[in-house]
N, C-alpha and C. Protein backbone atom coordinates (compact mmCIF):
# COMPACT_ATOMS: atom_id res chain seq x y z
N UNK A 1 91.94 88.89 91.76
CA UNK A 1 90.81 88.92 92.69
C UNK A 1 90.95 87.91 93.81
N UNK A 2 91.99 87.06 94.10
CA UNK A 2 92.15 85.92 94.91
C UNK A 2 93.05 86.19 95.59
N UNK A 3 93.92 87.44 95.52
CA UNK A 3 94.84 87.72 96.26
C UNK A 3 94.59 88.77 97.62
N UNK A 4 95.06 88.23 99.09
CA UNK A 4 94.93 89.21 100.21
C UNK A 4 95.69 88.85 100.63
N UNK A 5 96.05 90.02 101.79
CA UNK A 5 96.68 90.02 102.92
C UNK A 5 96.00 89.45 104.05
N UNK A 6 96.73 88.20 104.22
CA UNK A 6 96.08 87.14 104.99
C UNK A 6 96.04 87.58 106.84
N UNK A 7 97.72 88.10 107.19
CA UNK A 7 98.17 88.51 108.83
C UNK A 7 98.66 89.69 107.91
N UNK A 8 98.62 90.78 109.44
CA UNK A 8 99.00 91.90 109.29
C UNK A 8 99.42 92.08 110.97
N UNK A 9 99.57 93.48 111.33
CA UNK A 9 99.87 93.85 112.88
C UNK A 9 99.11 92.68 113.71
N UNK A 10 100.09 92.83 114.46
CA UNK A 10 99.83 91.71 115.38
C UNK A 10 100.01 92.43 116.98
N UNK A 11 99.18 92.58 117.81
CA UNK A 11 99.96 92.54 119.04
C UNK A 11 100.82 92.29 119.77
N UNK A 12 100.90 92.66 120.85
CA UNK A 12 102.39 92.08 121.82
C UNK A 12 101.22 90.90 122.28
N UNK A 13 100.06 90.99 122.68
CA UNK A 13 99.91 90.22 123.38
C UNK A 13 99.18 88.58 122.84
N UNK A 14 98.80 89.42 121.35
CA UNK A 14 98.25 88.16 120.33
C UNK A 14 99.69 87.45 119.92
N UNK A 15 101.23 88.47 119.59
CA UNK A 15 102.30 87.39 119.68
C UNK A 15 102.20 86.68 120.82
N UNK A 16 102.00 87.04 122.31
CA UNK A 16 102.75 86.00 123.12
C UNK A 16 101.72 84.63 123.15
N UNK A 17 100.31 84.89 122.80
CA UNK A 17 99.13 83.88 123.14
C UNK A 17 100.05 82.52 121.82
N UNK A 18 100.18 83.29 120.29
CA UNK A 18 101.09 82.48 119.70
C UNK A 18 102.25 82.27 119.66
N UNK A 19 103.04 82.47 120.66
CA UNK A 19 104.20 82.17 120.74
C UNK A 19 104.31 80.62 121.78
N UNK A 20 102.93 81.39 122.84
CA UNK A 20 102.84 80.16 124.01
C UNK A 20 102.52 78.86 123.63
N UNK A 21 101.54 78.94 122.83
CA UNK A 21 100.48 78.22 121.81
C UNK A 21 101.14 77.40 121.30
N UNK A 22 102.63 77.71 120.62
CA UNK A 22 103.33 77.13 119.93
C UNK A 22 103.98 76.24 120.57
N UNK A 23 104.37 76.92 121.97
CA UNK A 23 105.52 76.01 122.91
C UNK A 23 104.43 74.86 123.21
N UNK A 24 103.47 74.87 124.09
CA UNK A 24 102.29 73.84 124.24
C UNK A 24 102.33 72.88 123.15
N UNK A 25 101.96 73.35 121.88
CA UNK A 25 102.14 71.96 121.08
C UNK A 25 103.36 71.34 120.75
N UNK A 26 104.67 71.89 120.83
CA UNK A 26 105.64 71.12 120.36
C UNK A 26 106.10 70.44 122.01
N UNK A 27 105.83 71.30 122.81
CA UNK A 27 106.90 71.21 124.64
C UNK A 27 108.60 71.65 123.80
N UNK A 28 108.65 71.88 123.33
CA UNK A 28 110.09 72.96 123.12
C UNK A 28 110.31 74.13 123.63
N UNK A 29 111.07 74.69 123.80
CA UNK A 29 112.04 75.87 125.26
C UNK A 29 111.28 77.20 123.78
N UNK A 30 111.78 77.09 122.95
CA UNK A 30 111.57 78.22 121.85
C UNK A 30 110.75 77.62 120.56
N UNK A 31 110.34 78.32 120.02
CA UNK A 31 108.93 78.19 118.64
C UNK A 31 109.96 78.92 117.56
N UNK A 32 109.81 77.35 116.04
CA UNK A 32 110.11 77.78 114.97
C UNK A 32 109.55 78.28 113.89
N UNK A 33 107.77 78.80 114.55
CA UNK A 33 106.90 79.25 113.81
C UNK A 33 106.81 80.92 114.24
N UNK A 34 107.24 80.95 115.13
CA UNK A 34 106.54 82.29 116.16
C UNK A 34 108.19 83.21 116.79
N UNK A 35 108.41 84.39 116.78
CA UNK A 35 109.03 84.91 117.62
C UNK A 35 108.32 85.44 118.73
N UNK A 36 109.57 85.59 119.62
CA UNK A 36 108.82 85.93 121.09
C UNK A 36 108.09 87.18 120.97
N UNK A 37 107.83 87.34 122.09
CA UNK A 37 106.67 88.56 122.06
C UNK A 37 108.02 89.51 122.41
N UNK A 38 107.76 91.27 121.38
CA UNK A 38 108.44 91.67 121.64
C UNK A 38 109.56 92.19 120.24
N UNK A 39 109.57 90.83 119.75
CA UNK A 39 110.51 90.68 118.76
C UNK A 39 110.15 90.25 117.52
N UNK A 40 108.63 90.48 117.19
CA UNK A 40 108.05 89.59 116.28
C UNK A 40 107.86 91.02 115.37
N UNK A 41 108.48 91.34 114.29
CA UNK A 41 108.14 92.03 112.79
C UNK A 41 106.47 92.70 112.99
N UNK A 42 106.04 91.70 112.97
CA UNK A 42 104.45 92.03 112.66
C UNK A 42 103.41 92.97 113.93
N UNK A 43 104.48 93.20 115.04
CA UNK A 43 103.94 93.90 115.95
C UNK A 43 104.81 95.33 115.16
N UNK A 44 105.23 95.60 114.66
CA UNK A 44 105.92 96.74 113.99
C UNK A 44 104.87 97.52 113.40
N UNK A 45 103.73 96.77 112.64
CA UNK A 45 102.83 97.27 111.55
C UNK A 45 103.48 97.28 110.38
N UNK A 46 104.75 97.35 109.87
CA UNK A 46 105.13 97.21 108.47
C UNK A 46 105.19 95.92 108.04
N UNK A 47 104.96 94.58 108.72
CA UNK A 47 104.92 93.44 108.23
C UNK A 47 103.99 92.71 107.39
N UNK A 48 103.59 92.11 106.38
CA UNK A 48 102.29 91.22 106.43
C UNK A 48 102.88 89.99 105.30
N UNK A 49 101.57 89.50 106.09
CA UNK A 49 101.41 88.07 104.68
C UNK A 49 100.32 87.99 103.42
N UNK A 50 100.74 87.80 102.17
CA UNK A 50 100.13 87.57 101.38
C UNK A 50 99.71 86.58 100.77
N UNK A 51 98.71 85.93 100.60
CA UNK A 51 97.81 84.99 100.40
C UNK A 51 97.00 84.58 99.45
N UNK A 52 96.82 83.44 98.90
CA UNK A 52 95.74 83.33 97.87
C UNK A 52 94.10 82.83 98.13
N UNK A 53 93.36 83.14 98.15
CA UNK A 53 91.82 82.32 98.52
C UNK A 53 91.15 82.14 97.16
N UNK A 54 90.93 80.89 97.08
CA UNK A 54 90.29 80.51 95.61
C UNK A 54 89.87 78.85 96.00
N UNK A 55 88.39 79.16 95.80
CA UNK A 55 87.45 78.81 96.03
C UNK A 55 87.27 77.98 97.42
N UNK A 56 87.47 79.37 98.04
CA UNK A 56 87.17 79.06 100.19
C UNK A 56 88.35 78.44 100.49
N UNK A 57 89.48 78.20 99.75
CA UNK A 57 90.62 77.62 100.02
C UNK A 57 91.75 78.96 100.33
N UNK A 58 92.35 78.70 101.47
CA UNK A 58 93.46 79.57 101.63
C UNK A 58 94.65 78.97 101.35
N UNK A 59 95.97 79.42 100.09
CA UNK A 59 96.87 78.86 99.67
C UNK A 59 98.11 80.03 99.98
N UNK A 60 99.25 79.16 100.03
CA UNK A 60 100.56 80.39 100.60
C UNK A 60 100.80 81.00 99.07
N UNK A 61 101.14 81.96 99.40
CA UNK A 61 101.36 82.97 97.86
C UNK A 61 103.08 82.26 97.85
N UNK A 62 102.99 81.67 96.40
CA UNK A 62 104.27 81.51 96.05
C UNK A 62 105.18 82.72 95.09
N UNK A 63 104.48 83.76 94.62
CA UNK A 63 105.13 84.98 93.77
C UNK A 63 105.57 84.12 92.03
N UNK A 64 104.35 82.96 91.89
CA UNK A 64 104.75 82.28 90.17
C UNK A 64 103.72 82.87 89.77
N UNK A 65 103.98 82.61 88.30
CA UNK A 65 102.99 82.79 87.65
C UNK A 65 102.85 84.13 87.33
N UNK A 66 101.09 84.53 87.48
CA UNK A 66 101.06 86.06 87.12
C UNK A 66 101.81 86.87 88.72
N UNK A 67 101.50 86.52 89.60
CA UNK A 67 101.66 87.06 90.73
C UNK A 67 103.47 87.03 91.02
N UNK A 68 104.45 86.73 89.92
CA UNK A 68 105.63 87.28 89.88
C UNK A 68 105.74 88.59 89.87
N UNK A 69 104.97 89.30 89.07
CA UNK A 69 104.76 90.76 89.22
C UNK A 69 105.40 91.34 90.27
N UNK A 70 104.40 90.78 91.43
CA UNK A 70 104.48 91.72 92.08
C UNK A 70 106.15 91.89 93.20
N UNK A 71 106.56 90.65 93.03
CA UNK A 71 108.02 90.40 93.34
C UNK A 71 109.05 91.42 92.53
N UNK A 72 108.78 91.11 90.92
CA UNK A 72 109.42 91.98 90.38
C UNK A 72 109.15 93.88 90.48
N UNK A 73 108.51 94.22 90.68
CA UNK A 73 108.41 95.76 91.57
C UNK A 73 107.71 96.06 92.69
N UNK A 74 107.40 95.15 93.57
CA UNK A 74 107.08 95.47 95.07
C UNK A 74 107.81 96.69 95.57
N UNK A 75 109.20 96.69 95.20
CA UNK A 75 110.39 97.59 95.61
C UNK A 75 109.83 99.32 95.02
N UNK A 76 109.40 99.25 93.89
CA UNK A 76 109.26 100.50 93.66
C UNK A 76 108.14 101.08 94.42
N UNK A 77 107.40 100.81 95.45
CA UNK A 77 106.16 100.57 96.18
C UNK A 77 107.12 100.92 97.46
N UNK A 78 108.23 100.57 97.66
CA UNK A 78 108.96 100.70 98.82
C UNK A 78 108.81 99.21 99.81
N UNK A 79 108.22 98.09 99.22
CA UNK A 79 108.26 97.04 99.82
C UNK A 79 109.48 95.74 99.32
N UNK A 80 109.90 95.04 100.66
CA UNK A 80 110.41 93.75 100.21
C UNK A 80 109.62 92.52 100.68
N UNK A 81 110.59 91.65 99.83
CA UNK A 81 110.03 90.46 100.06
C UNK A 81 111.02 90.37 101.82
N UNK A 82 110.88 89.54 102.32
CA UNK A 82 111.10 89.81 104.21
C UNK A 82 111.94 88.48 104.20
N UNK A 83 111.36 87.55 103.63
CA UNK A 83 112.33 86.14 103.84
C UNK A 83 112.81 85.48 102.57
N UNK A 84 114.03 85.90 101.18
CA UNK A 84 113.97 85.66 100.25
C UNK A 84 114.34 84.28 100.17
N UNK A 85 114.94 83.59 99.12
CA UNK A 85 115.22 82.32 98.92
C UNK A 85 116.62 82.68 98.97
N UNK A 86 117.53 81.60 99.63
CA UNK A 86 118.84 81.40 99.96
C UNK A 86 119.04 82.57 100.76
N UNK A 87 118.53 82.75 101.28
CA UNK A 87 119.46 84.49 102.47
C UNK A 87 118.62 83.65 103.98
N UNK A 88 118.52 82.13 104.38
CA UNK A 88 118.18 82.39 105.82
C UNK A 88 119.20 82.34 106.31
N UNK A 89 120.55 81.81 106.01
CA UNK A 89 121.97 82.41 106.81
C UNK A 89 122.39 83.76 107.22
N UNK A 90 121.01 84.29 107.05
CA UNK A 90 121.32 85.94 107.59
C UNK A 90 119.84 86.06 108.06
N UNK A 91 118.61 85.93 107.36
CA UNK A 91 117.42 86.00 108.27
C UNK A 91 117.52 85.19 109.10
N UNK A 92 118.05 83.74 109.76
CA UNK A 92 117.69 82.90 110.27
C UNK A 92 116.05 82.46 109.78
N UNK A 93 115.84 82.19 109.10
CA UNK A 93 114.61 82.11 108.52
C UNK A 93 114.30 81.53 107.42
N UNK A 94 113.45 80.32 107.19
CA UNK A 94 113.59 79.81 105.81
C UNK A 94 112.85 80.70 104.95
N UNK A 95 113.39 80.35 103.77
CA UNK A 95 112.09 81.02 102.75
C UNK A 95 110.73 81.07 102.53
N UNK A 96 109.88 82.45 102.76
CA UNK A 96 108.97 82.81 102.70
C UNK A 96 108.49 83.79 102.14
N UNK A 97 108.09 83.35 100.63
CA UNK A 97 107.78 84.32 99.53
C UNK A 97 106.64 85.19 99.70
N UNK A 98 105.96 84.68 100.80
CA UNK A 98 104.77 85.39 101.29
C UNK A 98 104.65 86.23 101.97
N UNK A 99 105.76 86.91 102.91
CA UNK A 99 106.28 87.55 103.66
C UNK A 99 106.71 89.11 103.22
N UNK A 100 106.01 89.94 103.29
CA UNK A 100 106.44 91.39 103.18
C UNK A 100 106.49 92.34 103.56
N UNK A 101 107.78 93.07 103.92
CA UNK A 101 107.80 94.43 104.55
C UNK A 101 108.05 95.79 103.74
N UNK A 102 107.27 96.84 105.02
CA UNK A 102 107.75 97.91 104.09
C UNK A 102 108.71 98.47 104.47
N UNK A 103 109.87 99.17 104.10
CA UNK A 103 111.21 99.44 104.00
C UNK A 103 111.32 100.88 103.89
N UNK A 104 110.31 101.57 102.51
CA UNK A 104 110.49 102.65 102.00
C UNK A 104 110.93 102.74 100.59
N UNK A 105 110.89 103.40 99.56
CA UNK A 105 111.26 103.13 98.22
C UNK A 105 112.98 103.65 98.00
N UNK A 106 113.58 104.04 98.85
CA UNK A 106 115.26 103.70 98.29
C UNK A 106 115.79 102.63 98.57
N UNK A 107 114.85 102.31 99.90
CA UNK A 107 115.95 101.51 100.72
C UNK A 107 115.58 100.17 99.95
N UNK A 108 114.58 99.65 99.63
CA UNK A 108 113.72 98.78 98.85
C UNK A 108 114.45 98.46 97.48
N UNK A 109 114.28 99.72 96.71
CA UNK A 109 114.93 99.41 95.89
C UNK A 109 116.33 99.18 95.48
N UNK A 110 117.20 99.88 96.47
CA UNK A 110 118.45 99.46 97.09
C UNK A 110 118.52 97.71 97.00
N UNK A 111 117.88 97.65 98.10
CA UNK A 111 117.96 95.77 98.37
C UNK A 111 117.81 95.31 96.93
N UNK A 112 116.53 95.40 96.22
CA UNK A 112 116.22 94.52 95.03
C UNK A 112 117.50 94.84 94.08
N UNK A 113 117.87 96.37 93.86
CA UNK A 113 119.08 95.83 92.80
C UNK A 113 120.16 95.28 92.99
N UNK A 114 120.20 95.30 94.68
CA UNK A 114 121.50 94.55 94.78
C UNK A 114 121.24 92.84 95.60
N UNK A 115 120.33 92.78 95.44
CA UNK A 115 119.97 91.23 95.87
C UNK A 115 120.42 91.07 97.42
N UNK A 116 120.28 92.12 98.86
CA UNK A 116 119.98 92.34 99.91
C UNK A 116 118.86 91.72 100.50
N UNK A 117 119.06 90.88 101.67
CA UNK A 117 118.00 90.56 102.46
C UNK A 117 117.94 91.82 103.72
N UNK A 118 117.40 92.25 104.08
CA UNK A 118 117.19 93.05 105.36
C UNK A 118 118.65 93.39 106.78
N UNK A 119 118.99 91.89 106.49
CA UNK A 119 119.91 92.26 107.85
C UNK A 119 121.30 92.19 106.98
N UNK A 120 121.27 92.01 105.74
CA UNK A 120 122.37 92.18 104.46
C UNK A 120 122.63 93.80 104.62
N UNK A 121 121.30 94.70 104.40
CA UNK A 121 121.21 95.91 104.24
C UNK A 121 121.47 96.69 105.46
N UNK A 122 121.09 96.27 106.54
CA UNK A 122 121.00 96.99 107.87
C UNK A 122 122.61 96.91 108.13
N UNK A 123 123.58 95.60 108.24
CA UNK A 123 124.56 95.44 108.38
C UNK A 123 125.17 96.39 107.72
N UNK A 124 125.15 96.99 106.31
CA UNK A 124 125.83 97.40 105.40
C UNK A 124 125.69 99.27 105.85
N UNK A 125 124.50 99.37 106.19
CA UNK A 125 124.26 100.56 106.41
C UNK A 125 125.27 100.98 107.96
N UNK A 126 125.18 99.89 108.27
CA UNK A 126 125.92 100.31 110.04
C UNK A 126 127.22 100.79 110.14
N UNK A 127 127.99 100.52 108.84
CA UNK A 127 129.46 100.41 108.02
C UNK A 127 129.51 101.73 107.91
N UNK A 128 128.24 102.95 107.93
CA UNK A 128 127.92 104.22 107.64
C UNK A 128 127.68 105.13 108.52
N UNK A 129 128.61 104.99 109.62
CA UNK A 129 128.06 106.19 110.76
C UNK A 129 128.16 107.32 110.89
N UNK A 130 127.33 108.21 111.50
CA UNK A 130 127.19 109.84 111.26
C UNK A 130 128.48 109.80 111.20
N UNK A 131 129.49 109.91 111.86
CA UNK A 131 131.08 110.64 111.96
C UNK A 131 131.61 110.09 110.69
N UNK A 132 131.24 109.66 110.26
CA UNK A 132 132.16 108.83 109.09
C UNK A 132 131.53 109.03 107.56
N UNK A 133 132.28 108.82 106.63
CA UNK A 133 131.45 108.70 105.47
C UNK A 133 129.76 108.08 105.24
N UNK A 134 128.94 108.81 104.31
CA UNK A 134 127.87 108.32 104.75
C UNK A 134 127.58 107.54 103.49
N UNK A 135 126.46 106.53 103.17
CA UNK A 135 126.13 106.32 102.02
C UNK A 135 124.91 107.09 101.53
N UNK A 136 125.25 106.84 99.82
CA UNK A 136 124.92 107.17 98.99
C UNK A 136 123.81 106.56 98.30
N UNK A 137 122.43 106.38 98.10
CA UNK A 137 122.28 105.53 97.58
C UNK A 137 120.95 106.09 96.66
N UNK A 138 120.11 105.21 95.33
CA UNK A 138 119.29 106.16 94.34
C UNK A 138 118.14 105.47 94.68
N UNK A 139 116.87 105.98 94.39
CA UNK A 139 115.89 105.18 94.17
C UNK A 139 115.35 104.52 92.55
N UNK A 140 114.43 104.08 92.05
CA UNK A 140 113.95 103.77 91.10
C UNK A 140 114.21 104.65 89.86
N UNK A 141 114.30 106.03 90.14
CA UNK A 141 114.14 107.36 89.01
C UNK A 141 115.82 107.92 89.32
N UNK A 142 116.44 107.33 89.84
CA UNK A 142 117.33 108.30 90.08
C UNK A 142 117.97 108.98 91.24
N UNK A 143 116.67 109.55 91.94
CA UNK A 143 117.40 110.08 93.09
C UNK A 143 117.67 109.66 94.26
N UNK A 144 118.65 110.86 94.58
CA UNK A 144 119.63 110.50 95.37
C UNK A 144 119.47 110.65 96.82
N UNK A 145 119.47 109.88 97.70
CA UNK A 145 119.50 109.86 99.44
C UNK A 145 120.82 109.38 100.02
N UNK A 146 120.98 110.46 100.61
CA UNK A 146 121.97 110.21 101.93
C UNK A 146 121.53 109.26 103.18
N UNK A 147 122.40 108.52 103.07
CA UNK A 147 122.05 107.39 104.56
C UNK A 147 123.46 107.19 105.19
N UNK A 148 123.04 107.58 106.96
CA UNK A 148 123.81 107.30 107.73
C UNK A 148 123.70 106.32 109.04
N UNK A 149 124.27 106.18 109.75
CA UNK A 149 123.50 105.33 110.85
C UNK A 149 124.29 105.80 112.30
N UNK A 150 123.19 105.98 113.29
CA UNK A 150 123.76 106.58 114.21
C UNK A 150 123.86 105.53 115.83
N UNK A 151 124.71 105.04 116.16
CA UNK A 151 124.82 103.74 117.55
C UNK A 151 124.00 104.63 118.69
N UNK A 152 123.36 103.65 119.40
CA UNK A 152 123.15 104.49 120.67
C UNK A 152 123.11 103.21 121.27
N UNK A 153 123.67 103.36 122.76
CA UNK A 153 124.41 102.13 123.54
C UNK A 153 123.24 101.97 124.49
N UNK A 154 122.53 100.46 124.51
CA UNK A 154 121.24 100.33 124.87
C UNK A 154 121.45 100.17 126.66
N UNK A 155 123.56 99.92 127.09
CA UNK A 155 123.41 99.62 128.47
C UNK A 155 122.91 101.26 129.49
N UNK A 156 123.20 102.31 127.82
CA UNK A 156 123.21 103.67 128.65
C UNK A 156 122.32 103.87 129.77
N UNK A 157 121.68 104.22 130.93
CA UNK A 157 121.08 104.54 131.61
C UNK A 157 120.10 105.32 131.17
N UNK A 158 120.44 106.67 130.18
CA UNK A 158 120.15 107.91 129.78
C UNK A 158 118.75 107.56 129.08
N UNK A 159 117.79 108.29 129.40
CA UNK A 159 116.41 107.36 128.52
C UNK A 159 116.60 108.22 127.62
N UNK A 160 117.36 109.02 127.23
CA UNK A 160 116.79 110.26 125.63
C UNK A 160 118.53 110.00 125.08
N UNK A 161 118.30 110.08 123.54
CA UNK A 161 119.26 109.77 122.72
C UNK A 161 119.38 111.02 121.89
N UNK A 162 120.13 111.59 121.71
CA UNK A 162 120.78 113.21 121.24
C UNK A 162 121.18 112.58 119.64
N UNK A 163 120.11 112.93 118.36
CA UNK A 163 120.18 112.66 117.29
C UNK A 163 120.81 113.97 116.41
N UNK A 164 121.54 113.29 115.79
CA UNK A 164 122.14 114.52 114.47
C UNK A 164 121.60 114.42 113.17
N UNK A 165 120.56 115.45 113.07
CA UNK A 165 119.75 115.41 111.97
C UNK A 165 119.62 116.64 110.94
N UNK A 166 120.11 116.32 109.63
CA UNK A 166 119.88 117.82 108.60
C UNK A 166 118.65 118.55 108.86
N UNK A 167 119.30 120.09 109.11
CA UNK A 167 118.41 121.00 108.88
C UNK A 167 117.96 121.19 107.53
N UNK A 168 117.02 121.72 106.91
CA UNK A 168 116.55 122.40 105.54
C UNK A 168 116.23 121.01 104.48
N UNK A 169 116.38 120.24 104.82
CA UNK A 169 116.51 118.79 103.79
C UNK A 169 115.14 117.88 104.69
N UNK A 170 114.39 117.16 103.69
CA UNK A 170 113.38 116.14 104.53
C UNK A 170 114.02 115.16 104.64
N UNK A 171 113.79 114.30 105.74
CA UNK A 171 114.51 113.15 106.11
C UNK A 171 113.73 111.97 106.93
N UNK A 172 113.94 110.94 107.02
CA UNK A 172 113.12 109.85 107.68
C UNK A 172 113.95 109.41 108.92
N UNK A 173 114.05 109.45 110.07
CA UNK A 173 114.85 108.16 111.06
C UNK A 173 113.99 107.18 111.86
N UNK A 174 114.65 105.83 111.54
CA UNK A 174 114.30 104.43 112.07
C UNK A 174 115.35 103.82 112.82
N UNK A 175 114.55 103.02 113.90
CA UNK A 175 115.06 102.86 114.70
C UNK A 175 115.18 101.72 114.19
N UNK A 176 116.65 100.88 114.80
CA UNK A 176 116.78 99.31 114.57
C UNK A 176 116.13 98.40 115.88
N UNK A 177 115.34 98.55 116.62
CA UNK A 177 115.08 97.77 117.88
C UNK A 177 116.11 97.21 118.12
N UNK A 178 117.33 97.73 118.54
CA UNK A 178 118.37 97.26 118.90
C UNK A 178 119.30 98.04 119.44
N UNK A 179 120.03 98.97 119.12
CA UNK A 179 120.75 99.54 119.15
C UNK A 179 120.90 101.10 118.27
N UNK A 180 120.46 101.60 117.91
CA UNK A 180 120.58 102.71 117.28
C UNK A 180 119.52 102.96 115.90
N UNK A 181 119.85 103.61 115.21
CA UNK A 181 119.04 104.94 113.80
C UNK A 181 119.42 104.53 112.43
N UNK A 182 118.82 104.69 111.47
CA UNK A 182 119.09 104.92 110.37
C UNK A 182 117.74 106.39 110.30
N UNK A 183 119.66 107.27 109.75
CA UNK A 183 118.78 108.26 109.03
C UNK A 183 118.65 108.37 107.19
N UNK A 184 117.32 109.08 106.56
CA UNK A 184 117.88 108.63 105.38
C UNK A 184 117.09 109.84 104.76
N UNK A 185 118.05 110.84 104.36
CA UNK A 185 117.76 112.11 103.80
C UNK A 185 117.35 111.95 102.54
N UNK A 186 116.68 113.20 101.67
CA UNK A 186 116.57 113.26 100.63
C UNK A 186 117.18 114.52 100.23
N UNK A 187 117.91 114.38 99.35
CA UNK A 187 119.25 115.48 99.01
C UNK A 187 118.61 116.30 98.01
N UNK A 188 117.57 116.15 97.50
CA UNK A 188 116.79 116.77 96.47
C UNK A 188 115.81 118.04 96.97
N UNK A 189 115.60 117.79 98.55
CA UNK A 189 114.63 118.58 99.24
C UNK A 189 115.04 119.71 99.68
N UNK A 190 116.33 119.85 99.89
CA UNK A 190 116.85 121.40 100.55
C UNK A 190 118.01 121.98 99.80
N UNK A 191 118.69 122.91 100.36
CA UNK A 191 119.57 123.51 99.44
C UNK A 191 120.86 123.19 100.33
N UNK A 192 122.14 122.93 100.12
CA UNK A 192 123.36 122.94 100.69
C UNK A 192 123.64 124.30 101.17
């Protein structure tokens, strides 16, 4: 009963008020609390923070105790933890157990069995492009999704990007705000 979601979506323009906010109090060029506007997770809508309030006190959710739970199958929910312990050499980011995104339930559970932080997984997936072998990967029960990843070159001029996507099969594609797609079929949904 003490547990909420403290931040959730955030604006572009509520990031930049805290991004500015941030520079003002330290006078530093960049903020180690805040990404720029633009680039901040939580303008995505799949981001949030989770929180404890007990008795008018707001405390950072550490994931001990009973509230390990929810660390231990967030994933089958299709969520991760966003900033784990020992992976900020790849988030740039210290650990923040409070921190969670949603992913989707393969890709989720993907990460948790293989102890993946986000840009662990994204990297790994990029290794997988349409022309090339694709991966393979299961969810919680078993099944099986095809994941590929498709580049699209951000100097292109071209504002529309020409995607290669299965007919007869359901499928999800996400964009990396960066450079290109992950597509991620479900091989269970159509017929070969």
């Amino acid at each position: 009963s003490d547990l909420l979601i403290r931040e959730g979506y955030v604006t572009k323009e509520t990031q930049k008020k805290l991004y500015e906010a941030d520079l003002q109090r330290t006078g530093g060029n960049s903020s180690d609390l805040y990404a720029m506007p633009g680039c901040s997770e939580f303008e995505s809508g799949y981001t949030f923070e989770l929180s404890l309030y007990t008795d008018g006190v707001f405390q950072d959710f550490t994931g001990e105790g009973d509230y390990e739970w929810i660390l231990r199958n967030c994933a089958e929910y299709g969520f991760i933890q966003r900033y784990p312990e020992g992976k900020s050499e790849f988030t740039h980011v210290s650990d923040r157990p409070w921190v969670f995104r949603y992913v989707g339930t393969p890709h989720a559970w993907y990460m948790y069995k293989n102890k993946y932080c986000l840009e662990e997984y994204t990297d790994l997936l990029e290794l997988h492009p349409y022309e090339s072998e694709h991966a393979i990967i299961n969810d919680q029960f078993g099944k099986e999704y095809e994941v590929y990843y498709i580049s699209v070159d951000p100097e292109d001029p071209e504002t529309e990007a020409v995607l290669p996507l299965p007919i007869g099969y359901q499928y999800t594609c996400t964009g990396n705000n960066k450079h290109g797609f992950y597509v991620t079929v479900d091989l269970e949904s159509g017929s070969s």
